[in-house]
Protein backbone atom coordinates (compact mmCIF):
# COMPACT_ATOMS: atom_id res chain seq x y z
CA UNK A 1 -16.34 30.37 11.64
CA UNK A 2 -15.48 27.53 11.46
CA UNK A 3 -11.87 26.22 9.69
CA UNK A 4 -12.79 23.65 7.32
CA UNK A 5 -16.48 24.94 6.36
CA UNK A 6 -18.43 22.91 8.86
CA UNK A 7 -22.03 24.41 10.01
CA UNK A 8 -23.59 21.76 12.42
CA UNK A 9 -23.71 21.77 16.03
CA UNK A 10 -20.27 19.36 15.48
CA UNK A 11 -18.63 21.84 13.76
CA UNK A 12 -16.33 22.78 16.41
CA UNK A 13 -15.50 19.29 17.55
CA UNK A 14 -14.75 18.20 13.69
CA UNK A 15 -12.86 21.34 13.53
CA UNK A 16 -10.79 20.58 16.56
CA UNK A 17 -10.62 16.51 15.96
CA UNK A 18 -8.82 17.85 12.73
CA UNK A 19 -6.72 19.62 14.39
CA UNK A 20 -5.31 17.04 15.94
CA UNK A 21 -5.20 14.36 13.45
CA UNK A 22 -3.35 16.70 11.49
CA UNK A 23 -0.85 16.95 14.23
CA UNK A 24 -0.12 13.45 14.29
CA UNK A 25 0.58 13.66 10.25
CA UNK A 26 -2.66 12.70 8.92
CA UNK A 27 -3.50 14.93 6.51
CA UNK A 28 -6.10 12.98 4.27
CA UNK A 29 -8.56 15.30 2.07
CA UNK A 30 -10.77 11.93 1.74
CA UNK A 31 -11.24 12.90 6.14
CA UNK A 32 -12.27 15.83 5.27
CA UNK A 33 -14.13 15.29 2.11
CA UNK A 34 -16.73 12.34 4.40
CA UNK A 35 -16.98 14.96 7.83
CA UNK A 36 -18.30 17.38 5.57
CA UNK A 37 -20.67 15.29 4.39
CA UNK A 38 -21.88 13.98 7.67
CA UNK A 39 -21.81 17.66 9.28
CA UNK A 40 -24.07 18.65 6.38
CA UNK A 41 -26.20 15.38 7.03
CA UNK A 42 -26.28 16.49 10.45
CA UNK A 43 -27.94 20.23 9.60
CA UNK A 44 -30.24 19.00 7.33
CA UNK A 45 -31.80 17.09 9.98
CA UNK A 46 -31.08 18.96 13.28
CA UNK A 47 -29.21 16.61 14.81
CA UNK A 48 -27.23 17.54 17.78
CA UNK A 49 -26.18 13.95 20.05
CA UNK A 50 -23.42 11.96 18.44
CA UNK A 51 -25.39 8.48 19.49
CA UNK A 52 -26.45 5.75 17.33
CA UNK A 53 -29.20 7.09 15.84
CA UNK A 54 -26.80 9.98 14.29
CA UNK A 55 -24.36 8.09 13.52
CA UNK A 56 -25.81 4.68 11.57
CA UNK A 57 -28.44 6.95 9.99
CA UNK A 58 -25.65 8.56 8.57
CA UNK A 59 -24.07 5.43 7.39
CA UNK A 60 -27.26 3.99 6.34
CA UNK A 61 -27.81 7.23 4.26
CA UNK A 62 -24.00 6.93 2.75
CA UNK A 63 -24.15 3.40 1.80
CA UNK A 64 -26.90 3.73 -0.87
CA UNK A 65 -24.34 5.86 -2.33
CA UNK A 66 -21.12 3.97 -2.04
CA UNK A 67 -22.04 0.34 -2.21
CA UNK A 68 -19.48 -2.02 -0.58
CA UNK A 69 -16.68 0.56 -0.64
CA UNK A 70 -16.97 1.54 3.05
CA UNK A 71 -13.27 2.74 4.05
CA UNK A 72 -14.78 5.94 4.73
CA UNK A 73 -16.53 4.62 8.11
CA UNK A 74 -13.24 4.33 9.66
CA UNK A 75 -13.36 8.57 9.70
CA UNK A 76 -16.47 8.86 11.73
CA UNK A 77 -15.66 5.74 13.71
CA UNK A 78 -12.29 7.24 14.74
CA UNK A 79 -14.03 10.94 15.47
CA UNK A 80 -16.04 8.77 17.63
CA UNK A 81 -13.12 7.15 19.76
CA UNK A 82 -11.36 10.86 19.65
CA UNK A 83 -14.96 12.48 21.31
CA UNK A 84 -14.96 9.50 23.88
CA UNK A 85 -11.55 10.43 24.75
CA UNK A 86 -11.86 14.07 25.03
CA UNK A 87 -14.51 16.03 25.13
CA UNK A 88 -17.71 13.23 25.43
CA UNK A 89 -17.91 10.15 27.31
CA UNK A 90 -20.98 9.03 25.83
CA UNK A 91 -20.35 9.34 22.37
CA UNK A 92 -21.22 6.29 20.40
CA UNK A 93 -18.36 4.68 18.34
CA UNK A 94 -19.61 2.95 15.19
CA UNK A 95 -19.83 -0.67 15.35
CA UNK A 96 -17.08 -2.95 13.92
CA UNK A 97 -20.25 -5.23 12.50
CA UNK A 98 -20.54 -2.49 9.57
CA UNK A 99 -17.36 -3.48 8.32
CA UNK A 100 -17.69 -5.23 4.75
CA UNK A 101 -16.40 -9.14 4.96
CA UNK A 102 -12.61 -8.80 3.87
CA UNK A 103 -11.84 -10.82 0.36
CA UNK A 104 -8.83 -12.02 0.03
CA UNK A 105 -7.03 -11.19 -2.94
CA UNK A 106 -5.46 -13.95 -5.09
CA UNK A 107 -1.76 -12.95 -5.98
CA UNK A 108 -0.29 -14.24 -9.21
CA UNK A 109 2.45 -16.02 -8.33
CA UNK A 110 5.72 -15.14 -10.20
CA UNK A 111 8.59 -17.69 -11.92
CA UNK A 112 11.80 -16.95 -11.73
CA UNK A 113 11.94 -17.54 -15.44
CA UNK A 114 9.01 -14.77 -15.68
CA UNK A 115 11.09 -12.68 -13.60
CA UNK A 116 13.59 -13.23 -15.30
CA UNK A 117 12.36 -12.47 -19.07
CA UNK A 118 10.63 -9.44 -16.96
CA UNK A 119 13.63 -7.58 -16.51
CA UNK A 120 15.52 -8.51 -19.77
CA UNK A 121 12.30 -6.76 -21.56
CA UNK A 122 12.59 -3.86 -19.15
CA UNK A 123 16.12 -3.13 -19.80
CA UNK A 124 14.91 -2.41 -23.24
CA UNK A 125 11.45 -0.98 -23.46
CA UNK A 126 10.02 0.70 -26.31
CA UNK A 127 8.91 3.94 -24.70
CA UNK A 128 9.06 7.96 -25.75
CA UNK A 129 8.92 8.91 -22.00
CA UNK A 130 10.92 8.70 -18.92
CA UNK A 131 9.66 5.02 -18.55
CA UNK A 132 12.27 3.87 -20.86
CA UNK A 133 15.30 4.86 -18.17
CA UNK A 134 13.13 4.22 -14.98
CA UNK A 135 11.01 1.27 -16.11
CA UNK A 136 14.07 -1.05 -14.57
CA UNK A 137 14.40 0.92 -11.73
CA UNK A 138 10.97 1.07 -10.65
CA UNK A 139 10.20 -2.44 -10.86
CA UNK A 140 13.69 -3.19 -9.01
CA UNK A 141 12.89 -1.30 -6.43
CA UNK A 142 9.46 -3.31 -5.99
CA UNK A 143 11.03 -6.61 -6.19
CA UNK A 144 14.17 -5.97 -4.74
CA UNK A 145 12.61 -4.35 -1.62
CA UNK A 146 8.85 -5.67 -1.89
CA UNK A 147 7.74 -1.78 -1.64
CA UNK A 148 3.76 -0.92 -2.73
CA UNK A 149 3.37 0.77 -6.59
CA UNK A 150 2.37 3.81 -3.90
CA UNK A 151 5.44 3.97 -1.94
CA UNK A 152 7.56 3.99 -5.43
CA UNK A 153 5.39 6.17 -7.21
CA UNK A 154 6.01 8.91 -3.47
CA UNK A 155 9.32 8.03 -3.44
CA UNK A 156 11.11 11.86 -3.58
CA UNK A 157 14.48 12.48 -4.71
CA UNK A 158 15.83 13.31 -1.19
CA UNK A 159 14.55 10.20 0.30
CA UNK A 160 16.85 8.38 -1.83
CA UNK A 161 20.38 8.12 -0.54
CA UNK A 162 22.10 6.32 -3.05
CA UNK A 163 26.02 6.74 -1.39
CA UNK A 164 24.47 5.60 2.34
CA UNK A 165 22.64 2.64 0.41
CA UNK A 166 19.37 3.00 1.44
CA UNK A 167 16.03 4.44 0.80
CA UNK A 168 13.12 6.13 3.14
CA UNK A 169 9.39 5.42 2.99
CA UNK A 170 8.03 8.03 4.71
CA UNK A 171 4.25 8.39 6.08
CA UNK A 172 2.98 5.36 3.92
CA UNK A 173 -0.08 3.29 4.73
CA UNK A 174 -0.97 4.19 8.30
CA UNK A 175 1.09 7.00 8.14
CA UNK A 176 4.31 4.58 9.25
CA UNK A 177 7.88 5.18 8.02
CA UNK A 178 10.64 2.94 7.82
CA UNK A 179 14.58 3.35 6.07
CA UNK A 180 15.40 -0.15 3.68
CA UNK A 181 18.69 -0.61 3.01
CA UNK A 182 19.61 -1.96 -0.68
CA UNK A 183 22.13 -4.10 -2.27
CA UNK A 184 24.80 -2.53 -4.12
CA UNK A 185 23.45 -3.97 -7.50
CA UNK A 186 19.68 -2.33 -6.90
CA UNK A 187 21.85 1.05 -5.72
CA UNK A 188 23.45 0.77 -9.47
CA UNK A 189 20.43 0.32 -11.28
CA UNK A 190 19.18 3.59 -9.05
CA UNK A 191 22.00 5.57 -10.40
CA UNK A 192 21.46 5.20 -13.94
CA UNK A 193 18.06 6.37 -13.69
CA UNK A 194 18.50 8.91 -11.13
CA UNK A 195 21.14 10.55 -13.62
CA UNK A 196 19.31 9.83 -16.97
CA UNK A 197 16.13 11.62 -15.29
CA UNK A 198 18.40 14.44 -13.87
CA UNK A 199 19.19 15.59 -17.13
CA UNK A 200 15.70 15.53 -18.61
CA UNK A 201 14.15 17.60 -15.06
CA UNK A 202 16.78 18.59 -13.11
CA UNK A 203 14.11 20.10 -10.64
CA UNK A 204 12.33 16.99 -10.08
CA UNK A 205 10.77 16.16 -6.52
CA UNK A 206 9.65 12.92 -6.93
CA UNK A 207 12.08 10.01 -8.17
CA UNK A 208 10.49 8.67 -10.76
CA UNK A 209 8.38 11.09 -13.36
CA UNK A 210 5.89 11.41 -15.96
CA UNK A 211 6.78 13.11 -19.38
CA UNK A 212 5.50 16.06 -17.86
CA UNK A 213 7.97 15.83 -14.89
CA UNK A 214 5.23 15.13 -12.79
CA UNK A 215 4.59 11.83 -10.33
CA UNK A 216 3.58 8.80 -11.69
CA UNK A 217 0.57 7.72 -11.60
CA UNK A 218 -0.96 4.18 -10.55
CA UNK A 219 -2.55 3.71 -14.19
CA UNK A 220 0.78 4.61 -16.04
CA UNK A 221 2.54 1.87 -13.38
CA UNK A 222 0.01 -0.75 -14.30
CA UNK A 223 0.09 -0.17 -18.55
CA UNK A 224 4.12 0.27 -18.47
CA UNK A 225 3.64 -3.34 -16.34
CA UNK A 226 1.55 -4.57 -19.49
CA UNK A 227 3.55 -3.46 -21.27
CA UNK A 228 6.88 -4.67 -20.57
CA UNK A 229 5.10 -8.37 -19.66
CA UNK A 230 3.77 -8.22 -23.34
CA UNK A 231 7.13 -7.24 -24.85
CA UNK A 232 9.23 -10.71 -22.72
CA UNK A 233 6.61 -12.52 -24.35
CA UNK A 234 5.20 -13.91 -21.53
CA UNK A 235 1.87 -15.48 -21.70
CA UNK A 236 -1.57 -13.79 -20.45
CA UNK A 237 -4.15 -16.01 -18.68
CA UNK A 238 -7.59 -15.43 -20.96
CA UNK A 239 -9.44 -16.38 -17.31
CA UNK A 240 -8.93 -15.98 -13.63
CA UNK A 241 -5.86 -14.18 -12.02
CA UNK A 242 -3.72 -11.93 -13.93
CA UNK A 243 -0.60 -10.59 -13.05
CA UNK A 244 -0.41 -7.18 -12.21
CA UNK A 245 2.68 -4.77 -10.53
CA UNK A 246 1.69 -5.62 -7.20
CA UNK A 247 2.95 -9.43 -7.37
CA UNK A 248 6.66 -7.76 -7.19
CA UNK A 249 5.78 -7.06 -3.52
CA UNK A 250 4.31 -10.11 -2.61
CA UNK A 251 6.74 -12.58 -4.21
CA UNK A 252 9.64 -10.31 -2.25
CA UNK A 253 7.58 -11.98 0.38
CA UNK A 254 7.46 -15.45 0.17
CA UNK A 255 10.90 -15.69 -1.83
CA UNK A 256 12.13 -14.91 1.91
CA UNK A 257 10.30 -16.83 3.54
CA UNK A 258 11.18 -19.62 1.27
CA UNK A 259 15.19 -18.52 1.49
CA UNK A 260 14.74 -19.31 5.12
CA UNK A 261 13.09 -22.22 4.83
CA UNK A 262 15.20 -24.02 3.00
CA UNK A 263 18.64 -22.58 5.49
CA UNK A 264 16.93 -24.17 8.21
CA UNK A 265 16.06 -21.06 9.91
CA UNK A 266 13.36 -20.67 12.08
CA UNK A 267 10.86 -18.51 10.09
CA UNK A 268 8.53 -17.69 13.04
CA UNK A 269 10.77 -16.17 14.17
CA UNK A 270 12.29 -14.29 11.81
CA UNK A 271 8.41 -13.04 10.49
CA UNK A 272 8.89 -10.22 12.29
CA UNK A 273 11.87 -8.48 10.59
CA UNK A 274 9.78 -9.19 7.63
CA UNK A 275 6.56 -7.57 8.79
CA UNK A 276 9.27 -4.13 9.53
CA UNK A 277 10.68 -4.36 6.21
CA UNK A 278 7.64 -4.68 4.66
CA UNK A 279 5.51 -1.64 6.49
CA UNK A 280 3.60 -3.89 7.94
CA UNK A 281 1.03 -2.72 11.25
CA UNK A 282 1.08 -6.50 12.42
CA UNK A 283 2.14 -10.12 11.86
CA UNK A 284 -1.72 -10.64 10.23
CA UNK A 285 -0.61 -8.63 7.06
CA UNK A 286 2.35 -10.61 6.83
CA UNK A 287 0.91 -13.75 7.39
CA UNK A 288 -0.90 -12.88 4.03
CA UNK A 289 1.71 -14.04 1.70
CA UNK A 290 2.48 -17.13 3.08
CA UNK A 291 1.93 -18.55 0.19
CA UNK A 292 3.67 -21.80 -2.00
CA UNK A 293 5.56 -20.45 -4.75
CA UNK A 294 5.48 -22.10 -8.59
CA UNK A 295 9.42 -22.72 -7.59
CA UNK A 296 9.22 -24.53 -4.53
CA UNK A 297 6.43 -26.50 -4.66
CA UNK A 298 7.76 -29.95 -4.04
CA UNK A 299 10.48 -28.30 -1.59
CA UNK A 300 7.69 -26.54 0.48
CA UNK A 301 5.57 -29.78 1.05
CA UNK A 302 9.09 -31.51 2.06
CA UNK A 303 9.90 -29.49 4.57
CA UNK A 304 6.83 -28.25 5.94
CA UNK A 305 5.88 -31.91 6.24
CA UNK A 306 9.17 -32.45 8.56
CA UNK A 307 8.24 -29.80 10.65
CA UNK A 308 4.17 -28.41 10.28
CA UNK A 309 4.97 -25.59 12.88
CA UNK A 310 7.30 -23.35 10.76
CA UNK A 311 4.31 -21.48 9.11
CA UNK A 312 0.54 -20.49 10.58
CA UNK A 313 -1.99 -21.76 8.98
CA UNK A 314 -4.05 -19.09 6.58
CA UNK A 315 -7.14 -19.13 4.37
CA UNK A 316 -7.22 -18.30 0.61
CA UNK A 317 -11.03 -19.78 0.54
């Protein structure tokens, strides 16, 4: 029988691929969720030899469901690599040509005035739930630290250690952790809402809550976000990008980069502290917000024009 309901000839190598995913922390129901679909792919048509003709049939079959959204090949691409490795030699390992073209994303680039006015409306949001203690806090956190709305929103109580100054993000995107220090300022702001929500659920596991006591969700984060940009007054492009929570993180970025910059420091070299506080898997991710900022515009083409190696070159086509 097998463990996770599989019933084609794979089932026991799913099963025990599983197995051992989940013993390197990955315990994704989305895995499980495609497999199962693919081992029932696999019955219906008798297949029983992971090669091509399994595989991309599969995929073929999937993608006149899902579209472009193709994240889900990485699962039976990596069971691939795993069978290679273990158990069959001649097991074919989906192609990296079925990948979907990546798109950059265009990141609304923040003022410090809009930052500014931001926070000021934060401090005193019109709000019936926990968001009026924790909006401030939550969007600190986020531009203080350049953390992702998903690593806020996980954040639990005990991974906050607000007398050792520092904070853990633990398993996030590609199941890496890392411990970020904070200022002494951000570590106030923490303590008002980590006291103001103690009283309302003092058995809380995550650090920020919903009125039920509950995580936060992504949509809440992004109306809350509307809603406190609305409130400052700040204006709303009718066309093209729009600011959203997410800028926090990337103008944490390039406000660094730009701090550096203008010290004199070497920023190559100092990309890859960055990259570590940041989560990132490589210098590529980081080299993503290299970006000019509405604030240093003339400053950036000054200096970058005294010495054009400080920064790789990267495409925003």
């Amino acid at each position: 029988m097998s463990a996770h309901g599989f019933t084609s000839a794979f089932a026991p190598q799913l099963d025990a691929y599983l197995a051992f995913k989940q013993k390197m922390g990955c315990y994704g129901n989305s895995r499980i969720w495609y497999l199962r679909k693919f081992d029932a792919y696999c019955l219906e048509h008798g297949l029983v030899v992971f090669d091509r003709d399994t595989v991309e049939g599969w995929v073929r079959e999937q993608l006149d469901r899902s579209g472009r959204y193709r994240s889900w090949m990485s699962y039976i691409r990596d069971f691939g690599r795993w069978l290679q490795a273990h158990q069959n030699t001649d097991a074919y390992v989906l192609s990296e040509h079925w990948k979907a073209s990546v798109v950059p994303a265009h990141p609304y680039l923040l003022t410090t005035h809009q930052i500014e006015l931001f926070f000021a409306a934060a401090a005193h949001l019109h709000a019936s739930s926990p968001w009026q203690w924790q909006a401030t806090a939550f969007f600190t956190l986020m531009h203080s630290c350049g953390i992702r709305t998903g690593e806020a929103r996980a954040l639990l109580t005990e991974q906050v250690d607000l007398r050792a100054g520092h904070i853990d993000i633990i398993s996030s995107k590609g199941n890496r952790s890392r411990r970020l220090p904070v200022t002494g300022q951000v570590i106030d702001v923490l303590t008002a809402c980590d006291q103001a929500s103690a009283r309302q659920f003092p058995s809380r596991r995550t650090f920020f809550v919903s009125a039920t006591g509950h995580p936060v969700t992504g949509t809440a984060v992004g109306t809350v976000f509307n809603r406190i940009w609305d409130q400052a007054g700040l204006p709303r492009p009718a066309h093209g990008i729009r600011p959203r929570p997410y800028d926090f993180r990337h103008h944490f970025a390039y406000a660094n980069i730009e701090r550096w910059m203008t010290q004199g420091r070497d920023v190559t070299a100092m990309l890859p502290y960055l990259a570590r506080y940041m989560g990132h898997a490589g210098f590529e991710s980081t080299f993503y917000y290299v970006h000019t900022s509405p604030d240093f515009m003339h400053a950036y083409a000054d200096i970058t024009g005294k010495n054009a190696s400080l920064l790789p070159e990267v495409g925003f086509e």
